[in-house]
Protein backbone atom coordinates (compact mmCIF):
# COMPACT_ATOMS: atom_id res chain seq x y z
CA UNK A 1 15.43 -19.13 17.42
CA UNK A 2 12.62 -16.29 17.33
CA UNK A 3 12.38 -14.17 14.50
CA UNK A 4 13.57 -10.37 15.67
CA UNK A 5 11.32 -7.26 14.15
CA UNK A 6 11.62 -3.66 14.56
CA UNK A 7 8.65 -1.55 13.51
CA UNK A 8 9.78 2.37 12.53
CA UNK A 9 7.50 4.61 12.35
CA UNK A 10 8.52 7.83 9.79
CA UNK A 11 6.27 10.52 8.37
CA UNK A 12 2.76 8.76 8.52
CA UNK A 13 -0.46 9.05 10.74
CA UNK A 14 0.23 5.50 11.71
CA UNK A 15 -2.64 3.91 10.02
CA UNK A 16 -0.71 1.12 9.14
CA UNK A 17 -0.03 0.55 12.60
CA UNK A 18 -3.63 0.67 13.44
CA UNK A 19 -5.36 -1.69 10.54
CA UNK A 20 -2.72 -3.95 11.44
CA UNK A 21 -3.39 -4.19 15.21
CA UNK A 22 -6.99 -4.77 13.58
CA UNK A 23 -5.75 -8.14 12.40
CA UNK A 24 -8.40 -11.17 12.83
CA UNK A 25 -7.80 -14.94 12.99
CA UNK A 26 -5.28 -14.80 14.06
CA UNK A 27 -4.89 -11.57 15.84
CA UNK A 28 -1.69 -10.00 16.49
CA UNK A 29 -1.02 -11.61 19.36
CA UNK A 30 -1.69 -14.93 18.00
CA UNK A 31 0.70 -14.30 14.89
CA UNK A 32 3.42 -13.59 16.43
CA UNK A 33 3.03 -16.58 18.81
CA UNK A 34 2.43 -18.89 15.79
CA UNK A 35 5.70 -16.88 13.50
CA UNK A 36 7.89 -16.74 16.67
CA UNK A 37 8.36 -13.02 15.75
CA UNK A 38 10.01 -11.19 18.87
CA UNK A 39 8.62 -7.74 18.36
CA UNK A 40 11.75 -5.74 19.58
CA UNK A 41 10.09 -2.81 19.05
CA UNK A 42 6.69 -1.46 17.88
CA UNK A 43 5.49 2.29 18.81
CA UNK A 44 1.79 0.74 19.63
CA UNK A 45 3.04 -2.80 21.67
CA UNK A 46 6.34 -1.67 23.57
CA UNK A 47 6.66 -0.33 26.89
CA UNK A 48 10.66 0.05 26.82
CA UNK A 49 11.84 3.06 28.58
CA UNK A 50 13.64 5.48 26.33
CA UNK A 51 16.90 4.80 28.02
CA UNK A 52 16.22 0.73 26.87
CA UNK A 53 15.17 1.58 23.66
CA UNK A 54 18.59 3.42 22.68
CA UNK A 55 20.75 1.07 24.22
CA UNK A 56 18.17 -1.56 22.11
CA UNK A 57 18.95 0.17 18.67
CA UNK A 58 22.84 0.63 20.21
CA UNK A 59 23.05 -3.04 20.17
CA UNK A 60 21.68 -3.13 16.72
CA UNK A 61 23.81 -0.66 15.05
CA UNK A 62 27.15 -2.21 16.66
CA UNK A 63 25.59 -5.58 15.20
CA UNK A 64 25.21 -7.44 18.74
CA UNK A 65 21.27 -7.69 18.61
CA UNK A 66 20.19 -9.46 15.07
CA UNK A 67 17.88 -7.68 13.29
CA UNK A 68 15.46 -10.36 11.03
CA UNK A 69 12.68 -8.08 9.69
CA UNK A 70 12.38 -4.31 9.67
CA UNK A 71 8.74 -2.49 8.99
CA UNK A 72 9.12 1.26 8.32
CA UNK A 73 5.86 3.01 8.05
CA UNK A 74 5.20 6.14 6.87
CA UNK A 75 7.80 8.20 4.52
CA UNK A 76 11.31 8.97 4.88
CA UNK A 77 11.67 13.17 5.34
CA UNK A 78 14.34 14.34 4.45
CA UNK A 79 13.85 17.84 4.13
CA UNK A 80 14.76 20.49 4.69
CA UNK A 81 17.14 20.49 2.22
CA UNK A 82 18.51 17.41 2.59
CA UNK A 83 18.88 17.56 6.17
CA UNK A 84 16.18 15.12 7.63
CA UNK A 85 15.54 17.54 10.40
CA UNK A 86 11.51 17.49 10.02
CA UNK A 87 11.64 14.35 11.63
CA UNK A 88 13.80 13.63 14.13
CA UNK A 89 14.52 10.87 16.76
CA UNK A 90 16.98 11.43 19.72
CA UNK A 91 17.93 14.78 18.35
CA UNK A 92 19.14 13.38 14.97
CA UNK A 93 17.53 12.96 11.96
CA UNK A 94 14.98 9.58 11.53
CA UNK A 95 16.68 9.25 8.08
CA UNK A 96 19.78 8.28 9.33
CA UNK A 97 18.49 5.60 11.77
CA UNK A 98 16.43 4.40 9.31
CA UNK A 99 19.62 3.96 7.27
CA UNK A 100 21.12 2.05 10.17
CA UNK A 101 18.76 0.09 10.58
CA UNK A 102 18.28 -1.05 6.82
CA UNK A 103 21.93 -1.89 6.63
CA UNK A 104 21.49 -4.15 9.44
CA UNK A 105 18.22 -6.09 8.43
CA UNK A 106 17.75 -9.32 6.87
CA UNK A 107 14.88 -8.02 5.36
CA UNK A 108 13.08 -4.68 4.87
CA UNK A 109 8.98 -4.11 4.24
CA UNK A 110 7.71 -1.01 3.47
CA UNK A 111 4.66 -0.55 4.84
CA UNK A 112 1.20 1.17 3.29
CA UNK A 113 1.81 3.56 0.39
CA UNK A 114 3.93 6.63 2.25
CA UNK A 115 6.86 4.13 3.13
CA UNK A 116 6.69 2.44 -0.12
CA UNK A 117 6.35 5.40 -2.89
CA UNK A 118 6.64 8.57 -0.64
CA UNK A 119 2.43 9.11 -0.62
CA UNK A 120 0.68 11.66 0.95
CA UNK A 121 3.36 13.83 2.57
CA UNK A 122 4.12 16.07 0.10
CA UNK A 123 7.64 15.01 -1.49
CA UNK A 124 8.23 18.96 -2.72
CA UNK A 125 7.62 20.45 0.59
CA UNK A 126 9.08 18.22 3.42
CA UNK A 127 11.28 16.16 0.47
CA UNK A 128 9.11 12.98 1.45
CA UNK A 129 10.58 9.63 -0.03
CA UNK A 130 9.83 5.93 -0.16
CA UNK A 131 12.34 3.73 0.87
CA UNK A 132 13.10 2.64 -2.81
CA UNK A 133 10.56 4.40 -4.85
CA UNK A 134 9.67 8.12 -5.15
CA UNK A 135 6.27 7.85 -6.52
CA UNK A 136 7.06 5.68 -10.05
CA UNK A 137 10.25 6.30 -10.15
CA UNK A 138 12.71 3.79 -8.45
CA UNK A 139 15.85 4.80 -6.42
CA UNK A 140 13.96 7.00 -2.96
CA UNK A 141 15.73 7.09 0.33
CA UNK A 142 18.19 3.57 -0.21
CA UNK A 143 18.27 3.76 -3.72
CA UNK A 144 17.91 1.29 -6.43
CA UNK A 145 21.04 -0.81 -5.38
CA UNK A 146 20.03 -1.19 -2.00
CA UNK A 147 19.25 -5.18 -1.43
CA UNK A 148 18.65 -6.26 2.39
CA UNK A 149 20.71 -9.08 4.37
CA UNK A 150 18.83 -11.75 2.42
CA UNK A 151 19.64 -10.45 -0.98
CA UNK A 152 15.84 -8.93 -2.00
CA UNK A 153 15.14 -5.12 -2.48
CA UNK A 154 12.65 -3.85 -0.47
CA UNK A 155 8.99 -5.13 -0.01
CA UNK A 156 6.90 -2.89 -0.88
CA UNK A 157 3.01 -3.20 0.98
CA UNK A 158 1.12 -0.61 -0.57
CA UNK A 159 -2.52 0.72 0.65
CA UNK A 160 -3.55 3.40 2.37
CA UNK A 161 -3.66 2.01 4.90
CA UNK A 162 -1.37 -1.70 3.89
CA UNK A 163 -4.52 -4.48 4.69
CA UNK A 164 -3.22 -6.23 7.56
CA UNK A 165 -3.94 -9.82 5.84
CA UNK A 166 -1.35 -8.92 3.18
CA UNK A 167 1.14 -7.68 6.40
CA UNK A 168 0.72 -10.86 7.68
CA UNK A 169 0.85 -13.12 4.78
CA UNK A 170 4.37 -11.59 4.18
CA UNK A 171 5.42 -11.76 7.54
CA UNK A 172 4.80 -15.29 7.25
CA UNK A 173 6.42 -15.69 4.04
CA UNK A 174 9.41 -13.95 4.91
CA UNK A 175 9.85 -15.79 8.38
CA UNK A 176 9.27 -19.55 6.56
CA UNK A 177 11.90 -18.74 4.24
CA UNK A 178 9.42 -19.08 1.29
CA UNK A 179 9.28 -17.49 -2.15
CA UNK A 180 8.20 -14.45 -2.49
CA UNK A 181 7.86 -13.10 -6.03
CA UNK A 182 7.72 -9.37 -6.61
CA UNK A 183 6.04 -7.21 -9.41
CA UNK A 184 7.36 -4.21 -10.99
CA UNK A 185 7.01 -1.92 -8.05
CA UNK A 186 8.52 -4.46 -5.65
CA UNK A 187 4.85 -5.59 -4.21
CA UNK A 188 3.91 -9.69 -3.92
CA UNK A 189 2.53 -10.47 -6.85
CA UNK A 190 0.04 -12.80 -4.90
CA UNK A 191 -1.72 -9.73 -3.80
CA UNK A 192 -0.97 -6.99 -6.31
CA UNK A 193 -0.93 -8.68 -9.13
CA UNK A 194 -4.61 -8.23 -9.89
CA UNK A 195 -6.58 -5.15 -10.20
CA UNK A 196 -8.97 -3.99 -7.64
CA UNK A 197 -11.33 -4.04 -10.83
CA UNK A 198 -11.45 -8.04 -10.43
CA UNK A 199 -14.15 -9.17 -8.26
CA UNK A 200 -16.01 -5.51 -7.88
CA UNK A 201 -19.42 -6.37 -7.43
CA UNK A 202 -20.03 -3.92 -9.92
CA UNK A 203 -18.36 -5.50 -12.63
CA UNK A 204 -21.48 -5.69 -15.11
CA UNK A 205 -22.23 -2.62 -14.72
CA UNK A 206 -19.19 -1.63 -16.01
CA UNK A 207 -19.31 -4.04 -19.36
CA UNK A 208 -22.13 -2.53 -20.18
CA UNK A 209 -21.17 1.07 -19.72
CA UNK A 210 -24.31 1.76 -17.02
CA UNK A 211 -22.89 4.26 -15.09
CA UNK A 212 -22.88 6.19 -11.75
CA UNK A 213 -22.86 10.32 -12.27
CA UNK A 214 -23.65 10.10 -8.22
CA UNK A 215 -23.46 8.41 -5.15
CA UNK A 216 -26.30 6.62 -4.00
CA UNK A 217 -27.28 4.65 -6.97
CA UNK A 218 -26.52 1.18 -8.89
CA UNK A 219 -23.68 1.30 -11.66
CA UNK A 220 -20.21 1.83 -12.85
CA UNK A 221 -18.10 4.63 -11.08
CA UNK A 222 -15.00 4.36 -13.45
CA UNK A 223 -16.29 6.83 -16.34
CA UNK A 224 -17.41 9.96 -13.59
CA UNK A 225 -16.70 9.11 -10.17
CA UNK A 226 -13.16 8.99 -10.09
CA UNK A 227 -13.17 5.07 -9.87
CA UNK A 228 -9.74 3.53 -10.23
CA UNK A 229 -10.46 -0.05 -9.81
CA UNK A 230 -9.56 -0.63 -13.52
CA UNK A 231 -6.36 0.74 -12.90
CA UNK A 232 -4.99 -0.14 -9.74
CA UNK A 233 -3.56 -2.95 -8.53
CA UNK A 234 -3.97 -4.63 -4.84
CA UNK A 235 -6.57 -7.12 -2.70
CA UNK A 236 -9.21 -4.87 -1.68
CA UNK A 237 -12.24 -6.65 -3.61
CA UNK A 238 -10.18 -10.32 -2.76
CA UNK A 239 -9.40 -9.40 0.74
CA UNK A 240 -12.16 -7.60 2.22
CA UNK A 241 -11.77 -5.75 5.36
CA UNK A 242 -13.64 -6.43 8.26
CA UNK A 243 -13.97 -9.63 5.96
CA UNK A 244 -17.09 -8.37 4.66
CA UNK A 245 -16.58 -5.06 2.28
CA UNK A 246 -14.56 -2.81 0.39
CA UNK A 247 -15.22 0.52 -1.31
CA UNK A 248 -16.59 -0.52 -4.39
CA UNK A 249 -19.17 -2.90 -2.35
CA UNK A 250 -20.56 0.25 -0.66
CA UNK A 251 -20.47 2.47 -3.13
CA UNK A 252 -17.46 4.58 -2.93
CA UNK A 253 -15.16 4.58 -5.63
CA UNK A 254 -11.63 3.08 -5.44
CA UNK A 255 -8.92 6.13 -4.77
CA UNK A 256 -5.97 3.84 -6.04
CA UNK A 257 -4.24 3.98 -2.60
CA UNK A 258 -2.01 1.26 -3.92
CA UNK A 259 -0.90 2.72 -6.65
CA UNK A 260 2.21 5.18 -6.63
CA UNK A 261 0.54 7.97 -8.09
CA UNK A 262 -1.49 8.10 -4.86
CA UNK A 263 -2.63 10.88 -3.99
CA UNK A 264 -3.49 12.37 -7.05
CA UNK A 265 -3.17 15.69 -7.94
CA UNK A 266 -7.13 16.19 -9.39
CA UNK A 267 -9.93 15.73 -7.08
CA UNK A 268 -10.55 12.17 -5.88
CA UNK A 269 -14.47 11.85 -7.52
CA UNK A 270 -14.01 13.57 -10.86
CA UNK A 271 -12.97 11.01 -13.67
CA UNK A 272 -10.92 13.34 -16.67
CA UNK A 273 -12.65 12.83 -19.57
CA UNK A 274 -12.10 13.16 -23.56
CA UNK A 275 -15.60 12.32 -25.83
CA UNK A 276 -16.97 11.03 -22.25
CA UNK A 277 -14.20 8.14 -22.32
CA UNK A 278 -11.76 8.42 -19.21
CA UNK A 279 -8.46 9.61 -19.69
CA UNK A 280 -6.51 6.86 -18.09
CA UNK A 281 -7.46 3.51 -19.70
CA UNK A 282 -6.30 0.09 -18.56
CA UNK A 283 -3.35 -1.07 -19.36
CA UNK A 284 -3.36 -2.34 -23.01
CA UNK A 285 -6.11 -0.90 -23.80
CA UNK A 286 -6.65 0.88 -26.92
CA UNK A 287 -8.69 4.04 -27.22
CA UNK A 288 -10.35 3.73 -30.28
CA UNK A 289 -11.26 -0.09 -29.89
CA UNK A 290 -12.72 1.10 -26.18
CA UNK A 291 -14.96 3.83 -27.66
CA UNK A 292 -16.27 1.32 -30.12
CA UNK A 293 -16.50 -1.50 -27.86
CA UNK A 294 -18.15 0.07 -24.95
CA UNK A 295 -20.55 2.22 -27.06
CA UNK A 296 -21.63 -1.21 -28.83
CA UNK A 297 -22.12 -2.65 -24.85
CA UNK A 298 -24.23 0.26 -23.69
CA UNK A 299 -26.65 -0.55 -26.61
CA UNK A 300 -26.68 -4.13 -25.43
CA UNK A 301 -27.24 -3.40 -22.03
CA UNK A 302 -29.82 -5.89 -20.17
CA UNK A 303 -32.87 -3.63 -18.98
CA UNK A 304 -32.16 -5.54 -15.37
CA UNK A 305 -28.96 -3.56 -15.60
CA UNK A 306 -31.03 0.04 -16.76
CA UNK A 307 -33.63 -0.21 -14.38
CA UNK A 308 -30.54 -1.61 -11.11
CA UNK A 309 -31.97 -4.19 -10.56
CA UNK A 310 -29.02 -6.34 -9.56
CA UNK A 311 -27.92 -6.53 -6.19
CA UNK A 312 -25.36 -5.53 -4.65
């Protein structure tokens, strides 16, 4: 029997929706041929009439059409106050079909950082919420009790937008009935539980405290570029998109778009400083031991390094 998925999409630009469609070997197509996944709804693949498409989430609600695997995408708005009236489906609020719809579903993903931890929409101003996180702090639209048809909390796919490998993988996991272990924000720990920091091409660099102060050249971007590979989480320098870069690789510095902080409230390229060492620090790290550390590695540094030699 096929594998049933709705796809919701909430306050978002749909970017999500669009890496995903972007998906390679196997495409989309091919996926959901090799999953069995009956898409019974998707903003970007349906062609239901709006008449079909009620009486389609009619039959879910009144629990005749199973519901396997429901994607929301893009925050839950609830404002204003409390209402959910910014965004609205039918003439109702989204909020509360998204609640129906949860209820219903064996499982629940949260896709790309707005549906997981609220994200870009501005949670003050339209009252924008993940589905079980605002920002760090756990509880959002369902709350912190809220555990799907197959017992799990929500999955939460982080990434601005979510890298449609990692979609997939869960999809897959999910539909095969296999383990899938969760970190402390509720994100596979297969692909968030290393930091983007891990195979950066720029890693040396870094060691030996040669660093960036613009774009353009060879070296760190952590200590004045805003670089948060050190800090965030998720698969962008082990998945590469397009298979064949991320933003480190070209020399832009990681935004930590996984992370739930995301977006921060400082300019993206400007690293905070204190005595020229960043303010945030990896995790474990301790302040004193980095100043000493990395001021004893920037005397060590190779001249290779000095003069960028390496490539990229």
């Amino acid at each position: 029997m096929a594998t049933t998925l709705y796809w919701a999409q909430c306050g978002s630009c749909g970017g999500d929706s669009m890496a995903w469609l972007c998906l390679e070997s196997p495409d989309v197509v091919e996926l959901l041929d090799l999953l069995d996944i009956e898409v019974l709804w998707h903003p970007s693949l349906s062609n239901q009439s709006a008449r079909d498409h009620l009486a389609l989430l009619g039959s879910i609600a009144a629990n005749e059409q199973p519901l396997d695997i429901l994607v929301v995408e893009g925050a839950v708005l609830r404002g204003p106050g409390g209402t959910g009236m910014f965004d609205t489906f039918d003439g109702r609020p989204k909020k509360d079909l998204i609640g129906e719809l949860a209820r219903r579903a064996r499982h629940v993903v949260a896709a790309g950082t707005c549906a997981s931890f609220g994200g870009a929409s501005g949670e003050a101003e339209v009252e924008a919420s993940g589905l079980q996180f605002v920002r760090e702090e756990q509880g959002g639209f369902l709350g912190p009790a809220f555990r799907s048809g197959s017992g799990r909390p929500v999955v939460n796919l982080p990434g601005c937008p979510v890298h449609p490998q990692v979609l997939a993988g869960t999809l897959a996991a999910l539909c095969q009935g296999e383990e899938l272990a969760l970190g402390p924000y509720q994100a596979p720990a297969t692909w968030y539980g290393m930091l983007v920091h891990q195979g950066c091409v720029r890693n040396e660099y870094h060691e030996y405290r040669v660093e960036d102060a613009d774009f353009g050249t060879r070296g760190c971007m952590f200590f004045h570029l805003g670089c948060r590979g050190p800090l965030a989480f998720g698969p962008c320098n082990k998945l590469l998109w397009n298979r064949r870069s991320s933003k480190t690789r070209v020399g832009v510095p990681c935004m930590g778009c996984t992370m739930p902080d995301f977006p921060r409230d400082h300019p993206l390229f400007d690293t905070p400083a204190m005595a020229d060492i960043p303010l945030e620090l990896p995790a474990g790290v301790d302040r004193a031991h980095y100043l000493a550390y990395k001021g004893m590695a920037a005397a060590a540094a190779p001249d290779r390094l000095l003069q960028r030699q390496t490539r990229l």
